[in-house]
PDB file of N, CA and C in Angstrom:
ATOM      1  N   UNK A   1       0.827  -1.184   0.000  1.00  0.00           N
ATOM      2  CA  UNK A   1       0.000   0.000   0.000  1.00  0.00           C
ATOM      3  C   UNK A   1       0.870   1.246   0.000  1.00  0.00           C
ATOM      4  N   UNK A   2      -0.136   2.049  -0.441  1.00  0.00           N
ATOM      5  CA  UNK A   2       0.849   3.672  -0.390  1.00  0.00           C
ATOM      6  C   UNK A   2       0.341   4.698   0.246  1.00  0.00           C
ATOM      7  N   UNK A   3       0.905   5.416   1.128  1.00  0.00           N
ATOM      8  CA  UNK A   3      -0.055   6.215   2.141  1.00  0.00           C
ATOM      9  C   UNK A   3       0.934   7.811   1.314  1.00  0.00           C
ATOM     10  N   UNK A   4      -0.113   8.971   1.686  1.00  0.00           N
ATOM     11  CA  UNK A   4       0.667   9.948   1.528  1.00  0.00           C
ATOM     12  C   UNK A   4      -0.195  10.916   1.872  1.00  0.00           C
ATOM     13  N   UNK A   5       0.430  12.210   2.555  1.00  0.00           N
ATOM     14  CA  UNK A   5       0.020  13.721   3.066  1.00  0.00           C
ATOM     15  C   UNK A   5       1.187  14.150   3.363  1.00  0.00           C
ATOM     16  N   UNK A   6       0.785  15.049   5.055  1.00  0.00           N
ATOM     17  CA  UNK A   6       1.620  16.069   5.449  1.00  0.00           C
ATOM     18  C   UNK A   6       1.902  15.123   7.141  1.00  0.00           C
ATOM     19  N   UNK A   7       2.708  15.146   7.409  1.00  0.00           N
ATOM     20  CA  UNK A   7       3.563  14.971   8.401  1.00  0.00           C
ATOM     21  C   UNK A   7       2.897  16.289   9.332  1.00  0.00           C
ATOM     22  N   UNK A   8       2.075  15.287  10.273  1.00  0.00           N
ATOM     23  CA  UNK A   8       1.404  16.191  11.413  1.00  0.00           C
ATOM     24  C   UNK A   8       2.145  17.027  12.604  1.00  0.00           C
ATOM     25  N   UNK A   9       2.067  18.393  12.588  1.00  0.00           N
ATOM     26  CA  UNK A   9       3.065  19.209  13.712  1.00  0.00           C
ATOM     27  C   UNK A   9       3.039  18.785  15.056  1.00  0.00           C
ATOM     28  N   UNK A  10       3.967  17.773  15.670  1.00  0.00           N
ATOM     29  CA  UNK A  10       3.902  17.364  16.777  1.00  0.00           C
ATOM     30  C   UNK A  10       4.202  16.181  17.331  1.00  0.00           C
ATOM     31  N   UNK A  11       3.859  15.137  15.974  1.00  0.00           N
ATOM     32  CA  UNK A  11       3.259  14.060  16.046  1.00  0.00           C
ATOM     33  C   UNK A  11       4.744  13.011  16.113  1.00  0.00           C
ATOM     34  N   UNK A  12       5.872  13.637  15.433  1.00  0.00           N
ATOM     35  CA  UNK A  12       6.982  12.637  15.823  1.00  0.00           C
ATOM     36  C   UNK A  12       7.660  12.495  16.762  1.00  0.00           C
ATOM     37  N   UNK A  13       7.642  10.931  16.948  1.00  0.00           N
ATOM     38  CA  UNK A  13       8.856  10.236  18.453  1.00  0.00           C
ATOM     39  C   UNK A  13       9.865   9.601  17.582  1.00  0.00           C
ATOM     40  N   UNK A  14      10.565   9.759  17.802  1.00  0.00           N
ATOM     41  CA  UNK A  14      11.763   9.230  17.520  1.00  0.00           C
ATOM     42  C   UNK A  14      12.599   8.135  18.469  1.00  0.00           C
ATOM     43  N   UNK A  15      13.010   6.934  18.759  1.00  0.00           N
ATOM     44  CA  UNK A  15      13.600   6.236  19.586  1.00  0.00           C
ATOM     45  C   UNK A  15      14.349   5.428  18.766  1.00  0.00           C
ATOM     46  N   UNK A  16      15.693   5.469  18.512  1.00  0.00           N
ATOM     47  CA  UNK A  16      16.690   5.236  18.025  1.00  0.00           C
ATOM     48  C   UNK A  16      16.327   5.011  16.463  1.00  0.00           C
ATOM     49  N   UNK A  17      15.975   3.997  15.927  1.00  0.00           N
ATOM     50  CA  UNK A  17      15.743   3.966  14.643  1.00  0.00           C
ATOM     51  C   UNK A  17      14.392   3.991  14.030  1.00  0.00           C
ATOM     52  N   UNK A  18      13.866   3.149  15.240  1.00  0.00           N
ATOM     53  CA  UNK A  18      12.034   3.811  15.105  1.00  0.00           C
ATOM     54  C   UNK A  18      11.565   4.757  15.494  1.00  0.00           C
ATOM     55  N   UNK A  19      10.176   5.642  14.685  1.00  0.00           N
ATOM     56  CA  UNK A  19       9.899   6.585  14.110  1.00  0.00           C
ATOM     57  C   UNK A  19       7.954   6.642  14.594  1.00  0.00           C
ATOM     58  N   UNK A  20       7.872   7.023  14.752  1.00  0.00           N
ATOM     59  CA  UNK A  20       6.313   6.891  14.827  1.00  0.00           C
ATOM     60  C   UNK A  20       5.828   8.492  14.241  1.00  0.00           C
ATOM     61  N   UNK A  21       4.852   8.580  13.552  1.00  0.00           N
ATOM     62  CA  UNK A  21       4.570  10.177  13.142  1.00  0.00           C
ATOM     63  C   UNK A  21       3.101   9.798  12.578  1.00  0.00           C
ATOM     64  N   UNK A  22       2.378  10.821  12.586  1.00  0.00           N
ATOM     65  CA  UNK A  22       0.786  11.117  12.012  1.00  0.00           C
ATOM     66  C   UNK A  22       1.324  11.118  10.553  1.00  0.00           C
ATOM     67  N   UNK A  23       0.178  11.065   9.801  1.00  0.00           N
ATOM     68  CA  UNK A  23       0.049  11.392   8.348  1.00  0.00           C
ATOM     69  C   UNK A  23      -1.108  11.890   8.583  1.00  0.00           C
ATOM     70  N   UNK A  24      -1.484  13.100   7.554  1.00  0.00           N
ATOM     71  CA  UNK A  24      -2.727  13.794   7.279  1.00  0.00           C
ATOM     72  C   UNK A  24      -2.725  14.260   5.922  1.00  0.00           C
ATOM     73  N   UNK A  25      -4.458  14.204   5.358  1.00  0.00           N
ATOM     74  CA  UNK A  25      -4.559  14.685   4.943  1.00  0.00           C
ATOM     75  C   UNK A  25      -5.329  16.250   4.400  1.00  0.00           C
ATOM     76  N   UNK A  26      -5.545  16.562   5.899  1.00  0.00           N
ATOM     77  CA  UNK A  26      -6.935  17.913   6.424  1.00  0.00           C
ATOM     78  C   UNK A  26      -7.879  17.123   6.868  1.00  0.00           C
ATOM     79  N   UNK A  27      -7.642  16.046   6.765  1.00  0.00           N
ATOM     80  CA  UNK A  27      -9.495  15.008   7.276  1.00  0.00           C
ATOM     81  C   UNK A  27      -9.338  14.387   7.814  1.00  0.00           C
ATOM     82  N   UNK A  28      -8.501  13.374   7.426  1.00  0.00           N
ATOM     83  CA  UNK A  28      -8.390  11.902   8.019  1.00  0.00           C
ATOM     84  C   UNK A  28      -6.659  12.319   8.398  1.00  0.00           C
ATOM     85  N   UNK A  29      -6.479  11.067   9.524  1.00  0.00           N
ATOM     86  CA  UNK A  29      -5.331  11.009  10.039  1.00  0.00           C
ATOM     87  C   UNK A  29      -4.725   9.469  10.321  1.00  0.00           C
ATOM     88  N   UNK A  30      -3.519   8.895  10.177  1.00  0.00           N
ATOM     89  CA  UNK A  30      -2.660   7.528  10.298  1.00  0.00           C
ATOM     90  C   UNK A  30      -1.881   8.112  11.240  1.00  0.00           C
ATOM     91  N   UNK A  31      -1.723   7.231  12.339  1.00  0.00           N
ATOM     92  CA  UNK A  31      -0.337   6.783  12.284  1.00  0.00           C
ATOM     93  C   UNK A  31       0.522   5.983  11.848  1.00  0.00           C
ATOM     94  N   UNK A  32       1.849   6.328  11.657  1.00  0.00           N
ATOM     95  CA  UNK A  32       2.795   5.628  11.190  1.00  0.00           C
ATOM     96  C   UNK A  32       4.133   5.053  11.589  1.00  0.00           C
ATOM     97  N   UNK A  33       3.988   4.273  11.451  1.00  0.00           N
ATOM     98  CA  UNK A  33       5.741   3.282  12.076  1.00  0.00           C
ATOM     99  C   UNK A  33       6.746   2.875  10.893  1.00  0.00           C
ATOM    100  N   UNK A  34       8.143   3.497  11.487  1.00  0.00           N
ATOM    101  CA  UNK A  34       8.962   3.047  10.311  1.00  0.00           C
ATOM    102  C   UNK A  34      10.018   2.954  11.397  1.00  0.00           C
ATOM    103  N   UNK A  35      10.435   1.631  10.943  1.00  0.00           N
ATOM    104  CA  UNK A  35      11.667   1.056  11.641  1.00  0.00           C
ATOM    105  C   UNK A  35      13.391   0.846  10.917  1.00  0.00           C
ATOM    106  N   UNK A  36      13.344   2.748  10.852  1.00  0.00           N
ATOM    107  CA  UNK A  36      14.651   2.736   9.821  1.00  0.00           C
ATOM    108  C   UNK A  36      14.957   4.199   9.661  1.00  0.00           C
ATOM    109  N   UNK A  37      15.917   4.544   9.493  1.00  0.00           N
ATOM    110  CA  UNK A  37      16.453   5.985   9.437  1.00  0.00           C
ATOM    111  C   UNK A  37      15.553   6.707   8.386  1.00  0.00           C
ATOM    112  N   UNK A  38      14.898   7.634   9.015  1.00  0.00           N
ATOM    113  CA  UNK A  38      14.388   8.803   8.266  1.00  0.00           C
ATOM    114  C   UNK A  38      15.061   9.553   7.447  1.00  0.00           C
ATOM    115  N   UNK A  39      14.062   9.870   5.838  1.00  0.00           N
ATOM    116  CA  UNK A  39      15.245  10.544   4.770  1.00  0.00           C
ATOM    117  C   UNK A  39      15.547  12.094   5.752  1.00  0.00           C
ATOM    118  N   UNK A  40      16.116  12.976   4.829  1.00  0.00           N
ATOM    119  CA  UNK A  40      16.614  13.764   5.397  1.00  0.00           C
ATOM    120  C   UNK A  40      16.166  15.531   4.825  1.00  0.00           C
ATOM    121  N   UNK A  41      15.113  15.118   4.124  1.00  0.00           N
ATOM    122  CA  UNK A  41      14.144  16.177   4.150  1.00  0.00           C
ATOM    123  C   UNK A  41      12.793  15.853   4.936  1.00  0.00           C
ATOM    124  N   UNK A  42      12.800  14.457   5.674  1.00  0.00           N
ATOM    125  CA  UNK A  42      11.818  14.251   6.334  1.00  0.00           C
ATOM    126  C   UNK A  42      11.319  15.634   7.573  1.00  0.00           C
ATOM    127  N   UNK A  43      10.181  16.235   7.708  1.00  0.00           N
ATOM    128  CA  UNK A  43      10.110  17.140   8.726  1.00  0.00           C
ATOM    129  C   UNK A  43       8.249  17.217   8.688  1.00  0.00           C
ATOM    130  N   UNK A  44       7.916  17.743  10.074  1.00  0.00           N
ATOM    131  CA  UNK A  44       6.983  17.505  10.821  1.00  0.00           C
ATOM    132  C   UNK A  44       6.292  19.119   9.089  1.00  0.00           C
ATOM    133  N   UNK A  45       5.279  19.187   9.095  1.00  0.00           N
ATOM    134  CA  UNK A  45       4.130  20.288   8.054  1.00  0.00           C
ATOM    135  C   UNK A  45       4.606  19.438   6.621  1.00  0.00           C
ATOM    136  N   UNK A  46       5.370  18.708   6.172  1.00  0.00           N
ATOM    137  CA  UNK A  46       6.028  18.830   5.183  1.00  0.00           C
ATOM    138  C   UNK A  46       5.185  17.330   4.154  1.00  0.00           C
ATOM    139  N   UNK A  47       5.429  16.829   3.050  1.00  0.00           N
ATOM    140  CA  UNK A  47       4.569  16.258   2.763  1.00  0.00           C
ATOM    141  C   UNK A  47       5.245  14.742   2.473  1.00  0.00           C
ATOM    142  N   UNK A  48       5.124  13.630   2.417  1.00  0.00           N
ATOM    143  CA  UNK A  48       5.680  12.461   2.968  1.00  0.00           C
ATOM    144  C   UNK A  48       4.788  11.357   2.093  1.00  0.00           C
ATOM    145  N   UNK A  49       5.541  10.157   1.462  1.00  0.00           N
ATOM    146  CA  UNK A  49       4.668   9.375   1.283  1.00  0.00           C
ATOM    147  C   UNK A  49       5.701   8.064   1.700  1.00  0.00           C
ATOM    148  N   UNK A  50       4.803   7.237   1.823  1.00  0.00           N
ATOM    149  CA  UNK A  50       5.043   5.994   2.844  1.00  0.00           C
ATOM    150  C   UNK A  50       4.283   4.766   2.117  1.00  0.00           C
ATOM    151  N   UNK A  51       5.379   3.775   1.763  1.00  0.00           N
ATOM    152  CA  UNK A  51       5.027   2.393   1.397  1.00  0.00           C
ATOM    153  C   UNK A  51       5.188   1.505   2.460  1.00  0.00           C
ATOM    154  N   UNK A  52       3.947   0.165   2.642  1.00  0.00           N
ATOM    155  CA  UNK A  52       4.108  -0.722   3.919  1.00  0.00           C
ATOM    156  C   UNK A  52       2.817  -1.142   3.394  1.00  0.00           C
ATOM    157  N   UNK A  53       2.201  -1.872   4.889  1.00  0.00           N
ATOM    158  CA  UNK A  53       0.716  -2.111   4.655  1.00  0.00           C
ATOM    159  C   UNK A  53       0.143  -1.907   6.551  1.00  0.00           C
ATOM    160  N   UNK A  54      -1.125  -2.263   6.544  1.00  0.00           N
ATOM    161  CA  UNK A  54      -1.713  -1.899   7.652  1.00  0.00           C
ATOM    162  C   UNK A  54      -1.881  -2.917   8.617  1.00  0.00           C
ATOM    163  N   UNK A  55      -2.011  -2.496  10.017  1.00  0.00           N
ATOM    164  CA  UNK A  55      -1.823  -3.389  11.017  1.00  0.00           C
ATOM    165  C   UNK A  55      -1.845  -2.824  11.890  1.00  0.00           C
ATOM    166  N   UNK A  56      -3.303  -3.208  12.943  1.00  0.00           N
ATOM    167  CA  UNK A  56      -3.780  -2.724  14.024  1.00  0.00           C
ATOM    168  C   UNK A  56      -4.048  -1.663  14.330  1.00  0.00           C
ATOM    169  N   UNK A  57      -4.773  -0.700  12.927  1.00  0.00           N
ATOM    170  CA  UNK A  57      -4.875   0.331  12.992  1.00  0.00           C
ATOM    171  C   UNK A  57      -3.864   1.714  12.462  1.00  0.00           C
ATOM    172  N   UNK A  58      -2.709   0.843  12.536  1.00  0.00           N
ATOM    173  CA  UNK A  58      -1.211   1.654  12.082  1.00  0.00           C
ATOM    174  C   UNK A  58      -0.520   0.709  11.176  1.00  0.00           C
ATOM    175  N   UNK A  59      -0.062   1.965  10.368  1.00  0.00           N
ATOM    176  CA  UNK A  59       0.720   2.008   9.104  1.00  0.00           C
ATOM    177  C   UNK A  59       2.027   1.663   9.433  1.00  0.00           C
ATOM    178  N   UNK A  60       2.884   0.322   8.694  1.00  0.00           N
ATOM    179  CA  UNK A  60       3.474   0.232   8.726  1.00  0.00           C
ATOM    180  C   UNK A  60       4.587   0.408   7.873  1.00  0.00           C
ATOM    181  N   UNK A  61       5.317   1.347   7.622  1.00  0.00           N
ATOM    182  CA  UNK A  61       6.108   1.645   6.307  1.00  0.00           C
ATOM    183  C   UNK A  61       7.406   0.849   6.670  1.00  0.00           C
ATOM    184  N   UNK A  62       7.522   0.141   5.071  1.00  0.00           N
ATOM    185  CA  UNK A  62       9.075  -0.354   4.763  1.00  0.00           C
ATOM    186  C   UNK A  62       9.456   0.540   3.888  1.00  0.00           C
ATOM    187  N   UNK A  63       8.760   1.576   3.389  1.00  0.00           N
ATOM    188  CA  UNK A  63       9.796   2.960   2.896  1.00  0.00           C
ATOM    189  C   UNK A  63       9.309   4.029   3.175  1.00  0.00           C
ATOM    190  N   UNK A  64      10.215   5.342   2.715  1.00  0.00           N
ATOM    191  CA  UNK A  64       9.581   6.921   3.704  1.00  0.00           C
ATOM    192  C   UNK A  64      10.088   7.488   2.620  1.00  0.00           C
ATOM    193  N   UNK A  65       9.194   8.365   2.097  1.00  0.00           N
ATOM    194  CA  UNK A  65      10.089   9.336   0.976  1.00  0.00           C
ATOM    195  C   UNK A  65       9.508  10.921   1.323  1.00  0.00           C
ATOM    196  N   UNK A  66      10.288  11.616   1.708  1.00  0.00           N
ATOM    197  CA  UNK A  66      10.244  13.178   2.283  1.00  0.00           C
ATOM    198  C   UNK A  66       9.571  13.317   0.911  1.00  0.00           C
ATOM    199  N   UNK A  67       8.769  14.684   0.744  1.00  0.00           N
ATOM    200  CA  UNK A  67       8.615  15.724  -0.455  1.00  0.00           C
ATOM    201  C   UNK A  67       8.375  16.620  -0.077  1.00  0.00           C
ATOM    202  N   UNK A  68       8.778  17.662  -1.153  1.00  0.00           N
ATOM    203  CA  UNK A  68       8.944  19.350  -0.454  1.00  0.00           C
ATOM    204  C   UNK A  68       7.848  19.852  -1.477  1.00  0.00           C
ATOM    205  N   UNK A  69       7.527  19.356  -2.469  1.00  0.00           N
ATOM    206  CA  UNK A  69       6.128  20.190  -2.913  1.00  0.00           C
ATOM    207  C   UNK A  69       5.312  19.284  -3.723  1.00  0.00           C
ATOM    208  N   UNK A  70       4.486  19.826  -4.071  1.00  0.00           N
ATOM    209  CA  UNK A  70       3.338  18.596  -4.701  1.00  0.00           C
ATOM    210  C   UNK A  70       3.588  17.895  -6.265  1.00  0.00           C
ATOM    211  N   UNK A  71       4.570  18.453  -6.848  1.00  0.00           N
ATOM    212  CA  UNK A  71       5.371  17.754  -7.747  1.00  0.00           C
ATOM    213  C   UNK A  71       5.777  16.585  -7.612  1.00  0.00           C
ATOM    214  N   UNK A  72       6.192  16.084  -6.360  1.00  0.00           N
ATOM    215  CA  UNK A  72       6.528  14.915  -5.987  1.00  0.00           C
ATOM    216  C   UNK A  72       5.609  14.170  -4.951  1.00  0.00           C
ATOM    217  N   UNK A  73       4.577  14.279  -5.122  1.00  0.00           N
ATOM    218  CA  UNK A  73       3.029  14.035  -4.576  1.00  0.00           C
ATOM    219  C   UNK A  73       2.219  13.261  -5.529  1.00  0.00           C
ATOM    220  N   UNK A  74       1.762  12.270  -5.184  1.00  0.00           N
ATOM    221  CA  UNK A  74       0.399  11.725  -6.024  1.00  0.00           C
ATOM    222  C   UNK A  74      -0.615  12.542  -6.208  1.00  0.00           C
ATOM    223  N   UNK A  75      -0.911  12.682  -7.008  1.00  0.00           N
ATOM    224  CA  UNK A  75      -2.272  13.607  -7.655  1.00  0.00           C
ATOM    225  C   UNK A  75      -3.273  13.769  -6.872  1.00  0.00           C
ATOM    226  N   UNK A  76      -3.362  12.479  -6.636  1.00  0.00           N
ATOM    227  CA  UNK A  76      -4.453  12.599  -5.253  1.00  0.00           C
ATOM    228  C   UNK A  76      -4.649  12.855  -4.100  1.00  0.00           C
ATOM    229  N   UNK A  77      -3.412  12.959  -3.867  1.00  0.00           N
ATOM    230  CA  UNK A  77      -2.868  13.176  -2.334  1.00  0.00           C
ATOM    231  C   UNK A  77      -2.329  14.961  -2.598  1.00  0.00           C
ATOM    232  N   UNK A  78      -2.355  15.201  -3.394  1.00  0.00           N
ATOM    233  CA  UNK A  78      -1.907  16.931  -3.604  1.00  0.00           C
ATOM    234  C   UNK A  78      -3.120  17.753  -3.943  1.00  0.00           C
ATOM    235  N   UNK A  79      -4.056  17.349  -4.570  1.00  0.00           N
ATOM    236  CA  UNK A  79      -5.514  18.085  -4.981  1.00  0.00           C
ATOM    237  C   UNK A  79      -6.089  17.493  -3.193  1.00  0.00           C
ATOM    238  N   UNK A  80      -6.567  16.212  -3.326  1.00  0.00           N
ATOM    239  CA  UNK A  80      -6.827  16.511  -1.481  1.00  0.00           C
ATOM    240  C   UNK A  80      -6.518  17.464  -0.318  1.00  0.00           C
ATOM    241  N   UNK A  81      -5.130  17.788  -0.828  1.00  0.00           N
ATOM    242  CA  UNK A  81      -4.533  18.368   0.688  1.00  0.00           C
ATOM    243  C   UNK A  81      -4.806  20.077   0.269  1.00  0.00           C
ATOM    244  N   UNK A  82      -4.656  20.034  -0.831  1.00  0.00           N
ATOM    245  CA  UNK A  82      -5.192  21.601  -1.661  1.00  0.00           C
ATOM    246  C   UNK A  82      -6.682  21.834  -1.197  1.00  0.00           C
ATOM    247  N   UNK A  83      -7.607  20.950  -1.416  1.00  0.00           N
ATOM    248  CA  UNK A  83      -8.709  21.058  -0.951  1.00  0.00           C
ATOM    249  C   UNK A  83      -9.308  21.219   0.315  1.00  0.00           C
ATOM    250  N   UNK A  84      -8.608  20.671   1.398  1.00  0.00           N
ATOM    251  CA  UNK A  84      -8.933  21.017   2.498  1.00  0.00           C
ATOM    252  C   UNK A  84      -8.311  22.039   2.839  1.00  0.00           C
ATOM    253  N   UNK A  85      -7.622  22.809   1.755  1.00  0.00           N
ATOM    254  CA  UNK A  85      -6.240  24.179   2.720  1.00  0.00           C
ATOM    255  C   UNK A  85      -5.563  23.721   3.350  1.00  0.00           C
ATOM    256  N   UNK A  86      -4.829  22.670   3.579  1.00  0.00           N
ATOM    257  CA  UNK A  86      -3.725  22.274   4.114  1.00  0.00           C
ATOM    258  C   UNK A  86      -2.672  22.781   3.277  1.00  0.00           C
ATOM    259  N   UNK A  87      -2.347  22.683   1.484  1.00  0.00           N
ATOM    260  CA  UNK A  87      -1.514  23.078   0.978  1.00  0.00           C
ATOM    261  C   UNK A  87      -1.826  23.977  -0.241  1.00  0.00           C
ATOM    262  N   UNK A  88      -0.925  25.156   0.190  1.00  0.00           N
ATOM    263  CA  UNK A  88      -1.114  26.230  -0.598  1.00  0.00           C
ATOM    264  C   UNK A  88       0.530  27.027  -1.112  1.00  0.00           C
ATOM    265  N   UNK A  89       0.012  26.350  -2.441  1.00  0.00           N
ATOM    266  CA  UNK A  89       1.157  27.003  -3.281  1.00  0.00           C
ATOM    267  C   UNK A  89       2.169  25.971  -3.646  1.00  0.00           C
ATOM    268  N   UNK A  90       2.514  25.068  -2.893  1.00  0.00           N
ATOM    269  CA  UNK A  90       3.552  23.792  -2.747  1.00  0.00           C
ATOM    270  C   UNK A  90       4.133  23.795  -1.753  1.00  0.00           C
ATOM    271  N   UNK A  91       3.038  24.661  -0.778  1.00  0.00           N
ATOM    272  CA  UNK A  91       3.923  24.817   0.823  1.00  0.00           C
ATOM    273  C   UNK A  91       2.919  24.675   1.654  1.00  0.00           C
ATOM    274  N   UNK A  92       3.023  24.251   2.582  1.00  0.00           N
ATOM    275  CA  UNK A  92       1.982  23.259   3.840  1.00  0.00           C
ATOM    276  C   UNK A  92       1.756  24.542   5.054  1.00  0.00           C
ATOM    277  N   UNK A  93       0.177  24.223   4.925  1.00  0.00           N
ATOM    278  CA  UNK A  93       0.002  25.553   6.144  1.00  0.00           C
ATOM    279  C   UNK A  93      -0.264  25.308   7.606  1.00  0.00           C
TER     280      UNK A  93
END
Protein backbone atom coordinates (compact mmCIF):
# COMPACT_ATOMS: atom_id res chain seq x y z
CA UNK A 1 0.00 0.00 0.00
CA UNK A 2 0.85 3.67 -0.39
CA UNK A 3 -0.06 6.22 2.14
CA UNK A 4 0.67 9.95 1.53
CA UNK A 5 0.02 13.72 3.07
CA UNK A 6 1.62 16.07 5.45
CA UNK A 7 3.56 14.97 8.40
CA UNK A 8 1.40 16.19 11.41
CA UNK A 9 3.06 19.21 13.71
CA UNK A 10 3.90 17.36 16.78
CA UNK A 11 3.26 14.06 16.05
CA UNK A 12 6.98 12.64 15.82
CA UNK A 13 8.86 10.24 18.45
CA UNK A 14 11.76 9.23 17.52
CA UNK A 15 13.60 6.24 19.59
CA UNK A 16 16.69 5.24 18.02
CA UNK A 17 15.74 3.97 14.64
CA UNK A 18 12.03 3.81 15.10
CA UNK A 19 9.90 6.59 14.11
CA UNK A 20 6.31 6.89 14.83
CA UNK A 21 4.57 10.18 13.14
CA UNK A 22 0.79 11.12 12.01
CA UNK A 23 0.05 11.39 8.35
CA UNK A 24 -2.73 13.79 7.28
CA UNK A 25 -4.56 14.68 4.94
CA UNK A 26 -6.94 17.91 6.42
CA UNK A 27 -9.50 15.01 7.28
CA UNK A 28 -8.39 11.90 8.02
CA UNK A 29 -5.33 11.01 10.04
CA UNK A 30 -2.66 7.53 10.30
CA UNK A 31 -0.34 6.78 12.28
CA UNK A 32 2.79 5.63 11.19
CA UNK A 33 5.74 3.28 12.08
CA UNK A 34 8.96 3.05 10.31
CA UNK A 35 11.67 1.06 11.64
CA UNK A 36 14.65 2.74 9.82
CA UNK A 37 16.45 5.98 9.44
CA UNK A 38 14.39 8.80 8.27
CA UNK A 39 15.24 10.54 4.77
CA UNK A 40 16.61 13.76 5.40
CA UNK A 41 14.14 16.18 4.15
CA UNK A 42 11.82 14.25 6.33
CA UNK A 43 10.11 17.14 8.73
CA UNK A 44 6.98 17.51 10.82
CA UNK A 45 4.13 20.29 8.05
CA UNK A 46 6.03 18.83 5.18
CA UNK A 47 4.57 16.26 2.76
CA UNK A 48 5.68 12.46 2.97
CA UNK A 49 4.67 9.38 1.28
CA UNK A 50 5.04 5.99 2.84
CA UNK A 51 5.03 2.39 1.40
CA UNK A 52 4.11 -0.72 3.92
CA UNK A 53 0.72 -2.11 4.66
CA UNK A 54 -1.71 -1.90 7.65
CA UNK A 55 -1.82 -3.39 11.02
CA UNK A 56 -3.78 -2.72 14.02
CA UNK A 57 -4.87 0.33 12.99
CA UNK A 58 -1.21 1.65 12.08
CA UNK A 59 0.72 2.01 9.10
CA UNK A 60 3.47 0.23 8.73
CA UNK A 61 6.11 1.65 6.31
CA UNK A 62 9.08 -0.35 4.76
CA UNK A 63 9.80 2.96 2.90
CA UNK A 64 9.58 6.92 3.70
CA UNK A 65 10.09 9.34 0.98
CA UNK A 66 10.24 13.18 2.28
CA UNK A 67 8.62 15.72 -0.46
CA UNK A 68 8.94 19.35 -0.45
CA UNK A 69 6.13 20.19 -2.91
CA UNK A 70 3.34 18.60 -4.70
CA UNK A 71 5.37 17.75 -7.75
CA UNK A 72 6.53 14.91 -5.99
CA UNK A 73 3.03 14.04 -4.58
CA UNK A 74 0.40 11.72 -6.02
CA UNK A 75 -2.27 13.61 -7.66
CA UNK A 76 -4.45 12.60 -5.25
CA UNK A 77 -2.87 13.18 -2.33
CA UNK A 78 -1.91 16.93 -3.60
CA UNK A 79 -5.51 18.09 -4.98
CA UNK A 80 -6.83 16.51 -1.48
CA UNK A 81 -4.53 18.37 0.69
CA UNK A 82 -5.19 21.60 -1.66
CA UNK A 83 -8.71 21.06 -0.95
CA UNK A 84 -8.93 21.02 2.50
CA UNK A 85 -6.24 24.18 2.72
CA UNK A 86 -3.72 22.27 4.11
CA UNK A 87 -1.51 23.08 0.98
CA UNK A 88 -1.11 26.23 -0.60
CA UNK A 89 1.16 27.00 -3.28
CA UNK A 90 3.55 23.79 -2.75
CA UNK A 91 3.92 24.82 0.82
CA UNK A 92 1.98 23.26 3.84
CA UNK A 93 0.00 25.55 6.14
Amino acid sequence: LRLGGLVKDGSVKIDGLQSVFTVTDGTTEITVRYDNALPSLFREGQGVVAEGSLANGQFIATNVLAKHDENYMPAEVAEKLKDTGVWKGGKAE
